[in-house]
C-alpha atoms as a PDB file:
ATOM      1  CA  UNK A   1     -13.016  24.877  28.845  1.00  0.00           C
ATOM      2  CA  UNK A   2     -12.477  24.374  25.319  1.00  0.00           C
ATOM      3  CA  UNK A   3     -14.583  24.180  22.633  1.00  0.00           C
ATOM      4  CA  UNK A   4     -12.278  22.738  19.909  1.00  0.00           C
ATOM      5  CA  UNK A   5     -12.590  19.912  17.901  1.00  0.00           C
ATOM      6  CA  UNK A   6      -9.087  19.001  17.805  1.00  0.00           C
ATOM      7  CA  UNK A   7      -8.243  16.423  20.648  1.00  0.00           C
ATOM      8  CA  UNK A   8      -4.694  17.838  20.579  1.00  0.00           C
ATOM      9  CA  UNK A   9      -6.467  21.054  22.192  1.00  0.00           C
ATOM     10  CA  UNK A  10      -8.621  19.951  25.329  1.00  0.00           C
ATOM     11  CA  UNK A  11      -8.105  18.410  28.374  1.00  0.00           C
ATOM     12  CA  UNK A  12      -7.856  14.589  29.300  1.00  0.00           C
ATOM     13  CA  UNK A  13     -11.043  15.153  31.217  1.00  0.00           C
ATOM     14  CA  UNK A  14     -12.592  16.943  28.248  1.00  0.00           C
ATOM     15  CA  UNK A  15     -11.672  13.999  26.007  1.00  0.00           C
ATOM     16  CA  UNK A  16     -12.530  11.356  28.430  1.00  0.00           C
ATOM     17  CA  UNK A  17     -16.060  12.984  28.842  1.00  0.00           C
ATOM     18  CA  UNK A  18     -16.366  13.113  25.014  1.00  0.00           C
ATOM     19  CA  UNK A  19     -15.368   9.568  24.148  1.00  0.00           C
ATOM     20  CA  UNK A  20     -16.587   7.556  27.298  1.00  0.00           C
ATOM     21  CA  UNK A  21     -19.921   6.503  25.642  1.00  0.00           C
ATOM     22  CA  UNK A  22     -18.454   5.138  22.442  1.00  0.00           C
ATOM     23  CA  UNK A  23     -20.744   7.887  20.432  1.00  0.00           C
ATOM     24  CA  UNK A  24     -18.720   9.683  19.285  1.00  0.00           C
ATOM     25  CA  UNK A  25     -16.938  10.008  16.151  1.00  0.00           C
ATOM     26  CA  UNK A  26     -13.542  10.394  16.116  1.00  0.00           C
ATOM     27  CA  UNK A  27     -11.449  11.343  12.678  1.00  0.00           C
ATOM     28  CA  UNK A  28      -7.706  10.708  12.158  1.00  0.00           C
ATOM     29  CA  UNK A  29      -6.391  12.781   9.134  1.00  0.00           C
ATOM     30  CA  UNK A  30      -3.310  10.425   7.362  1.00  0.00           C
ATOM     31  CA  UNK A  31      -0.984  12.647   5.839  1.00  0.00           C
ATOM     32  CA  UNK A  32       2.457  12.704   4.497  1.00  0.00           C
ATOM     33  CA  UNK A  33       5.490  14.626   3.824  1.00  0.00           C
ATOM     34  CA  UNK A  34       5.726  15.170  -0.011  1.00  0.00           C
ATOM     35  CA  UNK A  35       7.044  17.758  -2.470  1.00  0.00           C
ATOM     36  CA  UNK A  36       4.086  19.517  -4.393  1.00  0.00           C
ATOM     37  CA  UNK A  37       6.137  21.321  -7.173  1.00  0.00           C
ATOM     38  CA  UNK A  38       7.905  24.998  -7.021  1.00  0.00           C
ATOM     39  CA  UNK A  39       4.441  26.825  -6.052  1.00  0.00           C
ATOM     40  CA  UNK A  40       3.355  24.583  -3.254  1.00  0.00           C
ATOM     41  CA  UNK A  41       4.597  23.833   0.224  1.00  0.00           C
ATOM     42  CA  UNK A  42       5.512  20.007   1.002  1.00  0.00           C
ATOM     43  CA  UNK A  43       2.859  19.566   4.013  1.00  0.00           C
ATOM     44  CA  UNK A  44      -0.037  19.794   1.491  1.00  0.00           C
ATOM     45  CA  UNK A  45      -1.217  16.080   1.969  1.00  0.00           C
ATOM     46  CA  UNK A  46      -1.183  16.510   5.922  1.00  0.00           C
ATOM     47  CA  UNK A  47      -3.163  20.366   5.764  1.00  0.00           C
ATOM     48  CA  UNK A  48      -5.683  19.228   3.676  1.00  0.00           C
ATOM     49  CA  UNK A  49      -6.878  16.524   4.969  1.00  0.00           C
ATOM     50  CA  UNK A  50      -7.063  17.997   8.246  1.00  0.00           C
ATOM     51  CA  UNK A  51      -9.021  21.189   7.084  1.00  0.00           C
ATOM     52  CA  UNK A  52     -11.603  18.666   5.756  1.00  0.00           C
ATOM     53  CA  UNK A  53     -11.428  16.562   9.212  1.00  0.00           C
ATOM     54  CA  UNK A  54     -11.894  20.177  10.920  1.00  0.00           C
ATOM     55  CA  UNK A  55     -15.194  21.187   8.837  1.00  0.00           C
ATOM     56  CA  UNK A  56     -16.944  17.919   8.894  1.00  0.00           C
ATOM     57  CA  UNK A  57     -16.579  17.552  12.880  1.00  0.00           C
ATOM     58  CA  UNK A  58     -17.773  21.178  13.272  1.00  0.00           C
ATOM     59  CA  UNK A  59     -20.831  19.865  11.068  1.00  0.00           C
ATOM     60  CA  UNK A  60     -21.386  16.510  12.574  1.00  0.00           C
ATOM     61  CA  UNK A  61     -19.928  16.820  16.557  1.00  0.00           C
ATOM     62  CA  UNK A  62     -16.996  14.893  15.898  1.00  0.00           C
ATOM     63  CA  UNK A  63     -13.080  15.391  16.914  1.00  0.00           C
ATOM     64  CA  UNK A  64      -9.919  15.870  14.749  1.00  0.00           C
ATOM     65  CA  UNK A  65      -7.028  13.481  16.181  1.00  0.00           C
ATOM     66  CA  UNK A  66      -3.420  14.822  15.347  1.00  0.00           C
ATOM     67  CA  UNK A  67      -2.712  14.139  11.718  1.00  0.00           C
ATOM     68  CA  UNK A  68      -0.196  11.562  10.697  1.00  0.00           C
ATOM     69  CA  UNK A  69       2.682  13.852   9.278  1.00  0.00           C
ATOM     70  CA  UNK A  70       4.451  11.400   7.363  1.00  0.00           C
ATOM     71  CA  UNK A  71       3.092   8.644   4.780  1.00  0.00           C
ATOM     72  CA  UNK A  72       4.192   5.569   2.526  1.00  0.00           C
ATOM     73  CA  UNK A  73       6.806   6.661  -0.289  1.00  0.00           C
ATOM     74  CA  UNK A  74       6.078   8.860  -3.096  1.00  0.00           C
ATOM     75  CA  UNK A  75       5.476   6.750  -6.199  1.00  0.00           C
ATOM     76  CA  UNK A  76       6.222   8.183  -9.901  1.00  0.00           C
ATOM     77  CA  UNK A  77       3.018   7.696 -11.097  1.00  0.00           C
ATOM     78  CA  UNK A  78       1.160   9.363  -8.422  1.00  0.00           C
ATOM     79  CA  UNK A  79       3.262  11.562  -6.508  1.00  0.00           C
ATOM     80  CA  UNK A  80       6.235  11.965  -8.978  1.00  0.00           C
ATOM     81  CA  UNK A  81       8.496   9.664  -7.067  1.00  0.00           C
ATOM     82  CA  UNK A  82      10.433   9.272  -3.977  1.00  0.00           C
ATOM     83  CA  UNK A  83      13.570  10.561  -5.430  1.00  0.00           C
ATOM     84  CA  UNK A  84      12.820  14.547  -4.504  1.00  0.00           C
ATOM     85  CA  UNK A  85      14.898  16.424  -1.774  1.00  0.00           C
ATOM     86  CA  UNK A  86      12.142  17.149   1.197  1.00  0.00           C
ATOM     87  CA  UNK A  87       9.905  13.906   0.314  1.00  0.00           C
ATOM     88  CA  UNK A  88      10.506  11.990   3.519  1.00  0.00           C
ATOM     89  CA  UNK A  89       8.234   8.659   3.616  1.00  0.00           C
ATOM     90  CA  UNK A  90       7.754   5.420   5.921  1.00  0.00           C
ATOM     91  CA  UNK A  91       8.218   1.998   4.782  1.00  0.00           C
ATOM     92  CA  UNK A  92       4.730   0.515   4.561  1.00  0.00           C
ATOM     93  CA  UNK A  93       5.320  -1.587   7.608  1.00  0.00           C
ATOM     94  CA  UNK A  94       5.920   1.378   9.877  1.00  0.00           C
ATOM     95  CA  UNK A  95       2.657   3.081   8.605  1.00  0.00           C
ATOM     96  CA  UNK A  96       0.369   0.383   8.964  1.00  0.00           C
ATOM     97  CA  UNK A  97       2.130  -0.564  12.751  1.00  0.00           C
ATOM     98  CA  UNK A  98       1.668   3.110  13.302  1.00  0.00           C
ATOM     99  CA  UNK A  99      -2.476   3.025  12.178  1.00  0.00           C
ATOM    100  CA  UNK A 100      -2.772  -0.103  14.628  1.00  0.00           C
ATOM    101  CA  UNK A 101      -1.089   1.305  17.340  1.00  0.00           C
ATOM    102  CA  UNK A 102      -3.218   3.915  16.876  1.00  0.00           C
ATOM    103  CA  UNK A 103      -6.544   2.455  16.991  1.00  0.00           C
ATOM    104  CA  UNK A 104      -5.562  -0.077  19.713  1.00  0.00           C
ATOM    105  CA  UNK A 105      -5.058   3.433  22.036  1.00  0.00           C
ATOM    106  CA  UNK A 106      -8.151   4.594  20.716  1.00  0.00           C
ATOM    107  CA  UNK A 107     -10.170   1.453  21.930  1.00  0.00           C
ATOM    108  CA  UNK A 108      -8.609   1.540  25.518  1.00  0.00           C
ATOM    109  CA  UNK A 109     -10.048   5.228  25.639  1.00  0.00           C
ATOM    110  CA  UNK A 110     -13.430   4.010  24.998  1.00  0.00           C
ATOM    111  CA  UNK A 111     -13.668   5.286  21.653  1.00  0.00           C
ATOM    112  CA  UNK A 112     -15.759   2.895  19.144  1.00  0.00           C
ATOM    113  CA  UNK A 113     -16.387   5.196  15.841  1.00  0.00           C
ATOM    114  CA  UNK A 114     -13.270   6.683  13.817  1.00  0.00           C
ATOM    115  CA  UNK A 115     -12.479   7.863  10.746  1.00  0.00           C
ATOM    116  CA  UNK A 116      -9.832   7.886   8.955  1.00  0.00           C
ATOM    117  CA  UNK A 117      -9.269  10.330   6.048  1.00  0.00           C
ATOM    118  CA  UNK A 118      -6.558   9.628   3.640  1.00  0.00           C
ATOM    119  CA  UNK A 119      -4.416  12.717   2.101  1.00  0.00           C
ATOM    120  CA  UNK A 120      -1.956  11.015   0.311  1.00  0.00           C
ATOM    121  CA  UNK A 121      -2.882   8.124  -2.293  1.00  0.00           C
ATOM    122  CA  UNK A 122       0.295   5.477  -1.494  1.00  0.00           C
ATOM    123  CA  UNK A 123      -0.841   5.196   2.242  1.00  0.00           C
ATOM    124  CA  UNK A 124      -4.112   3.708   1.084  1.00  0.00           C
ATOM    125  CA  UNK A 125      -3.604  -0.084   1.514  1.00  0.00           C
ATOM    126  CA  UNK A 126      -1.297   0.271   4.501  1.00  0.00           C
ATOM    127  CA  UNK A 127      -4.060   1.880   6.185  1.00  0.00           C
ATOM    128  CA  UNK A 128      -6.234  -0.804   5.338  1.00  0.00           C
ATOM    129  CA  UNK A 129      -3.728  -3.145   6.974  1.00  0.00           C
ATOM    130  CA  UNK A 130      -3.075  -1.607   9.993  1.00  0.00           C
ATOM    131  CA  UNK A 131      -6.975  -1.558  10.691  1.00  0.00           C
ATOM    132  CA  UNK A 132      -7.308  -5.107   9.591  1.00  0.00           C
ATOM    133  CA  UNK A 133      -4.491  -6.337  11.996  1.00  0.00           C
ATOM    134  CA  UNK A 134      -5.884  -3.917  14.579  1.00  0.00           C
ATOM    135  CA  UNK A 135      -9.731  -5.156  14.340  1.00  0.00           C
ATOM    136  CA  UNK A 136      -8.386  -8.640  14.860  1.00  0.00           C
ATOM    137  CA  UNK A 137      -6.155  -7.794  18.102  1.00  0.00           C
ATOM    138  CA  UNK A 138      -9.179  -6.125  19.219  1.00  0.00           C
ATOM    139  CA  UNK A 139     -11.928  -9.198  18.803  1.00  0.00           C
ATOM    140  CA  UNK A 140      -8.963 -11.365  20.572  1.00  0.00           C
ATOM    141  CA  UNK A 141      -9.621  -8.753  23.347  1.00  0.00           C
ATOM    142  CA  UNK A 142     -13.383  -9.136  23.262  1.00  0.00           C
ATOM    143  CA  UNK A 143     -13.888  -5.786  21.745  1.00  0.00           C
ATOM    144  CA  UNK A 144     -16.468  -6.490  18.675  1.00  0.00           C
ATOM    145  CA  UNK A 145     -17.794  -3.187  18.701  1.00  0.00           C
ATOM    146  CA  UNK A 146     -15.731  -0.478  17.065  1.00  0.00           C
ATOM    147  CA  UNK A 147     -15.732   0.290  13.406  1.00  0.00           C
ATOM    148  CA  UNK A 148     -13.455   2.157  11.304  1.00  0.00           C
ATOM    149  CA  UNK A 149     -14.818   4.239   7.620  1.00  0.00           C
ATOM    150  CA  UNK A 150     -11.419   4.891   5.902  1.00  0.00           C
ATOM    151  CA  UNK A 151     -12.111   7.018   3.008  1.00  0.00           C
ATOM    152  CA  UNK A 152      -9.954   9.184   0.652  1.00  0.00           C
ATOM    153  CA  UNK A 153     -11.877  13.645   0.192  1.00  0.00           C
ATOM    154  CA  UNK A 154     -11.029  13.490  -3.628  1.00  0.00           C
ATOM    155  CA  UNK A 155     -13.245  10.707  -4.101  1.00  0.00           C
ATOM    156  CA  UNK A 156     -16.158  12.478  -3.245  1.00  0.00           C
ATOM    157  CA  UNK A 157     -15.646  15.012  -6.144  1.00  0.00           C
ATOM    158  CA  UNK A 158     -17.524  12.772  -8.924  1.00  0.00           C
ATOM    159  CA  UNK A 159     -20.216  14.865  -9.736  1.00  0.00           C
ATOM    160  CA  UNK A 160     -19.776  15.262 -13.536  1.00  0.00           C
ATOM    161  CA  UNK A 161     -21.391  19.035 -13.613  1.00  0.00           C
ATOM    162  CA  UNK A 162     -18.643  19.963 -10.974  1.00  0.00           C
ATOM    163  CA  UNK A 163     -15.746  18.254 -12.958  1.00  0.00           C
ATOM    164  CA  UNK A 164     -16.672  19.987 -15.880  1.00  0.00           C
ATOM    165  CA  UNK A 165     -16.695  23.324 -13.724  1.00  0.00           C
ATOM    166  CA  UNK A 166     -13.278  22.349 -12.652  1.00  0.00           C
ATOM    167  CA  UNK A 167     -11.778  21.509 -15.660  1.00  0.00           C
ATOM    168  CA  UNK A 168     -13.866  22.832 -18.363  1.00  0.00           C
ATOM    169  CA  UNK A 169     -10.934  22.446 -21.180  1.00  0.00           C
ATOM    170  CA  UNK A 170     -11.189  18.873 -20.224  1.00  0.00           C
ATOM    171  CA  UNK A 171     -10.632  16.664 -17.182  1.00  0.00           C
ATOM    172  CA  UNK A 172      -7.403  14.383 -17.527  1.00  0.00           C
ATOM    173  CA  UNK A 173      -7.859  12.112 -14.594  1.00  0.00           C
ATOM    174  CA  UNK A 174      -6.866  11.852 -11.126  1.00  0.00           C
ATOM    175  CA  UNK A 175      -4.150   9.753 -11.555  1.00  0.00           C
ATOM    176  CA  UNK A 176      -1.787  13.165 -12.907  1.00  0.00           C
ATOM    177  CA  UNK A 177      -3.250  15.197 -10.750  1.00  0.00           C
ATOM    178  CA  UNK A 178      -0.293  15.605  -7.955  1.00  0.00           C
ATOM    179  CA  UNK A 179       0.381  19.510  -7.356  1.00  0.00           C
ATOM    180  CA  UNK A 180      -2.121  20.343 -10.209  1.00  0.00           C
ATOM    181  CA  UNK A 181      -5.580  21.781 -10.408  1.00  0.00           C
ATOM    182  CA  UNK A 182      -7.258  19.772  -7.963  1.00  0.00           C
ATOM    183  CA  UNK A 183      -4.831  20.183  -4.539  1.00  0.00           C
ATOM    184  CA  UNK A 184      -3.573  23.939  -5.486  1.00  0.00           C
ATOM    185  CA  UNK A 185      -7.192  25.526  -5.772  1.00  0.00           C
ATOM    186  CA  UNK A 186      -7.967  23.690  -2.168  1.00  0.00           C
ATOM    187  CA  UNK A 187      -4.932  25.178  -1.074  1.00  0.00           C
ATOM    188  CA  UNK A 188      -5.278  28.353  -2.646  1.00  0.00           C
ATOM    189  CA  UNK A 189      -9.258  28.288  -0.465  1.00  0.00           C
ATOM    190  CA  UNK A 190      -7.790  26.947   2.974  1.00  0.00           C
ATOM    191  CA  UNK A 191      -3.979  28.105   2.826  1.00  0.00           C
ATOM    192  CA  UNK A 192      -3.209  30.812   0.261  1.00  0.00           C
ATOM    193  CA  UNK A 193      -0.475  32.210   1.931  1.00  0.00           C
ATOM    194  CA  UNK A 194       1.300  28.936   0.994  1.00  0.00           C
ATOM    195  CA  UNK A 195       1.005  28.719  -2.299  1.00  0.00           C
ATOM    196  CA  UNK A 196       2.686  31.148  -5.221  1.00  0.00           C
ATOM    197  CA  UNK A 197       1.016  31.143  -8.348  1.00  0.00           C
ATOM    198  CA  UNK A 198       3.597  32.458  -9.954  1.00  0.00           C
ATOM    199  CA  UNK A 199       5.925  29.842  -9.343  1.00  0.00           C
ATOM    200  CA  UNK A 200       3.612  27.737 -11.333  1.00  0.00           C
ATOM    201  CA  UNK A 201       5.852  25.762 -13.730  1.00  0.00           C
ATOM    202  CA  UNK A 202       2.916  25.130 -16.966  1.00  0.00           C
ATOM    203  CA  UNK A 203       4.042  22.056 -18.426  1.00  0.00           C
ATOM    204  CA  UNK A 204       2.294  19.006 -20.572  1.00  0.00           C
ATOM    205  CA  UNK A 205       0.383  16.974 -18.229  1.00  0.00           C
ATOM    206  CA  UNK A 206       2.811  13.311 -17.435  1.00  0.00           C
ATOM    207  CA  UNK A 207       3.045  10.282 -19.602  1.00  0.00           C
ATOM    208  CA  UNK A 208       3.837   6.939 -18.177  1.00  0.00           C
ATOM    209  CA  UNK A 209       3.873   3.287 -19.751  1.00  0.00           C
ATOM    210  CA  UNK A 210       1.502   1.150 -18.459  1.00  0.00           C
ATOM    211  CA  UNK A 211       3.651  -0.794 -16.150  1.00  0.00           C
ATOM    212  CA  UNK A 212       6.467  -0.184 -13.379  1.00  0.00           C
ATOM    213  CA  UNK A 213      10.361   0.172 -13.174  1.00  0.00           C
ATOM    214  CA  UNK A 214      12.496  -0.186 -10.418  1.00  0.00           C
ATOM    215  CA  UNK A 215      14.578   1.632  -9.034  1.00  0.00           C
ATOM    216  CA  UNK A 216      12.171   4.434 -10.716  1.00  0.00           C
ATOM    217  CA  UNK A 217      14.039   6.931 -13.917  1.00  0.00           C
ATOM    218  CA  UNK A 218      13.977  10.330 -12.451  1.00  0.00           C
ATOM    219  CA  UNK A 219      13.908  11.491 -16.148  1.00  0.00           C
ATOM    220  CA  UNK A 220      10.481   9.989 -16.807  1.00  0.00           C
ATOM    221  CA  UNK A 221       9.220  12.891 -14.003  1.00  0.00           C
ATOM    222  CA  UNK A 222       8.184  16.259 -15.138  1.00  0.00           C
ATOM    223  CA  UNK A 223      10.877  18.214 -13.436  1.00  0.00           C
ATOM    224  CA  UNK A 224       9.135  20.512 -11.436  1.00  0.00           C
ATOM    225  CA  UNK A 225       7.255  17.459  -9.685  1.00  0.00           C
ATOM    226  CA  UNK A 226       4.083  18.579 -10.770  1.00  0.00           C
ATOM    227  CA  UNK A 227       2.275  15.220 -12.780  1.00  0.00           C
ATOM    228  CA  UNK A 228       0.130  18.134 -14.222  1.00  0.00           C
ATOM    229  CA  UNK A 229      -0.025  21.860 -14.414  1.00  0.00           C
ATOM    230  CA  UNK A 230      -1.999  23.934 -11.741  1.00  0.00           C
ATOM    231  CA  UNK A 231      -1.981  27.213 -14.551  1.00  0.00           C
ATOM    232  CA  UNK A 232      -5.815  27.150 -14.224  1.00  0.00           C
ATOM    233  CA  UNK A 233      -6.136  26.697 -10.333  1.00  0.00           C
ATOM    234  CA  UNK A 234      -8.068  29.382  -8.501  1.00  0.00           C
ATOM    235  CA  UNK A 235      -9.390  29.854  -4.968  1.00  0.00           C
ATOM    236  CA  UNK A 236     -13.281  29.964  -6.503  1.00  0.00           C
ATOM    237  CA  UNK A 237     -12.524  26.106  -7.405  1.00  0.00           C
ATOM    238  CA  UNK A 238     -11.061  25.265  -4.456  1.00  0.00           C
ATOM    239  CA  UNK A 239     -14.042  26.708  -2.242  1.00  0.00           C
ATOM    240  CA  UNK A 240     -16.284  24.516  -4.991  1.00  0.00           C
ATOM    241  CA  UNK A 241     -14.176  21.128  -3.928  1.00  0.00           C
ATOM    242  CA  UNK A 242     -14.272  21.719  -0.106  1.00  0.00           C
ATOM    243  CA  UNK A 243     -18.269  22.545  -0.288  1.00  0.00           C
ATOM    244  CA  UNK A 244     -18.554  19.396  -2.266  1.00  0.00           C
ATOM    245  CA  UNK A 245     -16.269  17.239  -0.040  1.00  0.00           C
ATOM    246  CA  UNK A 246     -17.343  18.534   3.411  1.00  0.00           C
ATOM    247  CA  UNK A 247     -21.299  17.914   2.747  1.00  0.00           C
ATOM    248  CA  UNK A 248     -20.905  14.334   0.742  1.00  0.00           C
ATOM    249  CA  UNK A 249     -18.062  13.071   3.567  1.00  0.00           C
ATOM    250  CA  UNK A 250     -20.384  14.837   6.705  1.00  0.00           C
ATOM    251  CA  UNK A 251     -23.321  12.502   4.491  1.00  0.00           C
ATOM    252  CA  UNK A 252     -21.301   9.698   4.324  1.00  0.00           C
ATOM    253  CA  UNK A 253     -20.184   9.312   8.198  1.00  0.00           C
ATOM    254  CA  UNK A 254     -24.067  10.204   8.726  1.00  0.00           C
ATOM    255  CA  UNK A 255     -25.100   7.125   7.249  1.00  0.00           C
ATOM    256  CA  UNK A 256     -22.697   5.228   8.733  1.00  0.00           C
ATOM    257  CA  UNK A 257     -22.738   6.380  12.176  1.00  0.00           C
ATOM    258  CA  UNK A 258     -26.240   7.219  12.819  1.00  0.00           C
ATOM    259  CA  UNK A 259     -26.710   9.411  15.878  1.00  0.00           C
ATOM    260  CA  UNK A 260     -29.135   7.739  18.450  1.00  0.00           C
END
């Protein structure tokens, strides 16, 4: 019947026929619900991560699970804060229950080999928690088998010649990149009709101090949410960062699920 790779899409006998062996690779894209600035939409950490999950499985034989729409709370630093109209987040306890829930279903299934791909930086340790808690539920069961890679697509873009192709007034660092270069030329390659360049509010790239305040100063957020401008975003970049992501993640799940 179908020849999708998103296990939303096929049948439970499809999926059961997949997964039975414990071969195959599954990949869960972990998203969240986040405003990305006036030229962006607010889904940008869920569709991205997802595209990537969709090209890497058509490369490798894998399958896409549903994404997780929603994510741990927007921090100022990284995502401009949790204070915007439209960010809606999960305390970290929900999203790492959620992650072992998750995998516990997973392991009933048969499935031994997932994935997870991270869209949105804050989720990052929860997701290590809910696979930690999960792993150890499953080895109480007598499951010793399965194996999680949890990974994040922006690391893979390290290459210096690439960053300087990317950035070639200067790179800033990741940390300001939220709704900037980086995600609006990947979205401007995957889902143009979602972004408006012209909506793109140029400002000075963010400032923080070097330490935390709570409850967070709206004021100390550029006001369009952006932590840097995307002015100099194009879809010819964003085509560069999904070649670059897709080969070195399809590498990386290679290496660490090695086909028989």
């Amino acid at each position: 019947m179908s020849k999708s790779v998103f296990v939303g899409e096929l049948t439970w006998k499809e999926y059961e026929a997949r997964v039975a062996a414990g071969d195959c690779v599954l990949m869960l894209p972990v998203g969240a619900l986040e405003q990305h600035g006036h030229h962006m939409c607010m889904n940008v950490d869920v569709l991205l991560p997802t595209a990537v999950c969709q090209r890497v499985a058509e490369r490798i034989g894998a399958l896409v699970l549903p994404g997780l729409q929603y994510g741990y709370k927007s921090q100022q630093k990284s995502g401009g804060g949790n204070h915007f109209p439209g960010t809606t987040s999960l305390d970290g306890a929900t999203l790492t229950g959620t992650v072992q829930d998750i995998i516990r279903e997973l392991a009933r299934h048969g499935v031994r080999r997932l994935v997870l791909m991270n869209g949105h930086y804050e989720n990052s340790m929860f997701i290590v928690e809910g696979i930690d808690l999960a792993l150890r539920e499953l080895r109480y069961a007598g499951i010793h088998d399965f194996k999680v890679v949890v990974l994040s697509y922006w690391d893979f873009v390290k290459d210096p010649a690439v960053i300087q192709r990317l950035y070639p007034e200067g790179f800033l660092g990741w940390d300001i990149e939220h709704g900037g270069v980086f995600e609006t030329s990947l979205m401007l390659a995957l889902y143009p009709d979602l972004v408006d360049l012209e909506r793109v509010v140029d400002h000075p790239p963010a400032t923080f101090p070097p330490y935390d305040v709570f409850p967070v100063d709206p004021a100390r957020t550029p006001a369009p949410g952006t932590l840097s401008s995307a002015k100099t975003a194009s879809r010819e970049k964003g085509e560069l960062i999904l070649e670059v992501c897709v080969q070195g993640i399809a590498d990386a799940i290679g290496q660490e699920f090695p086909r028989a």
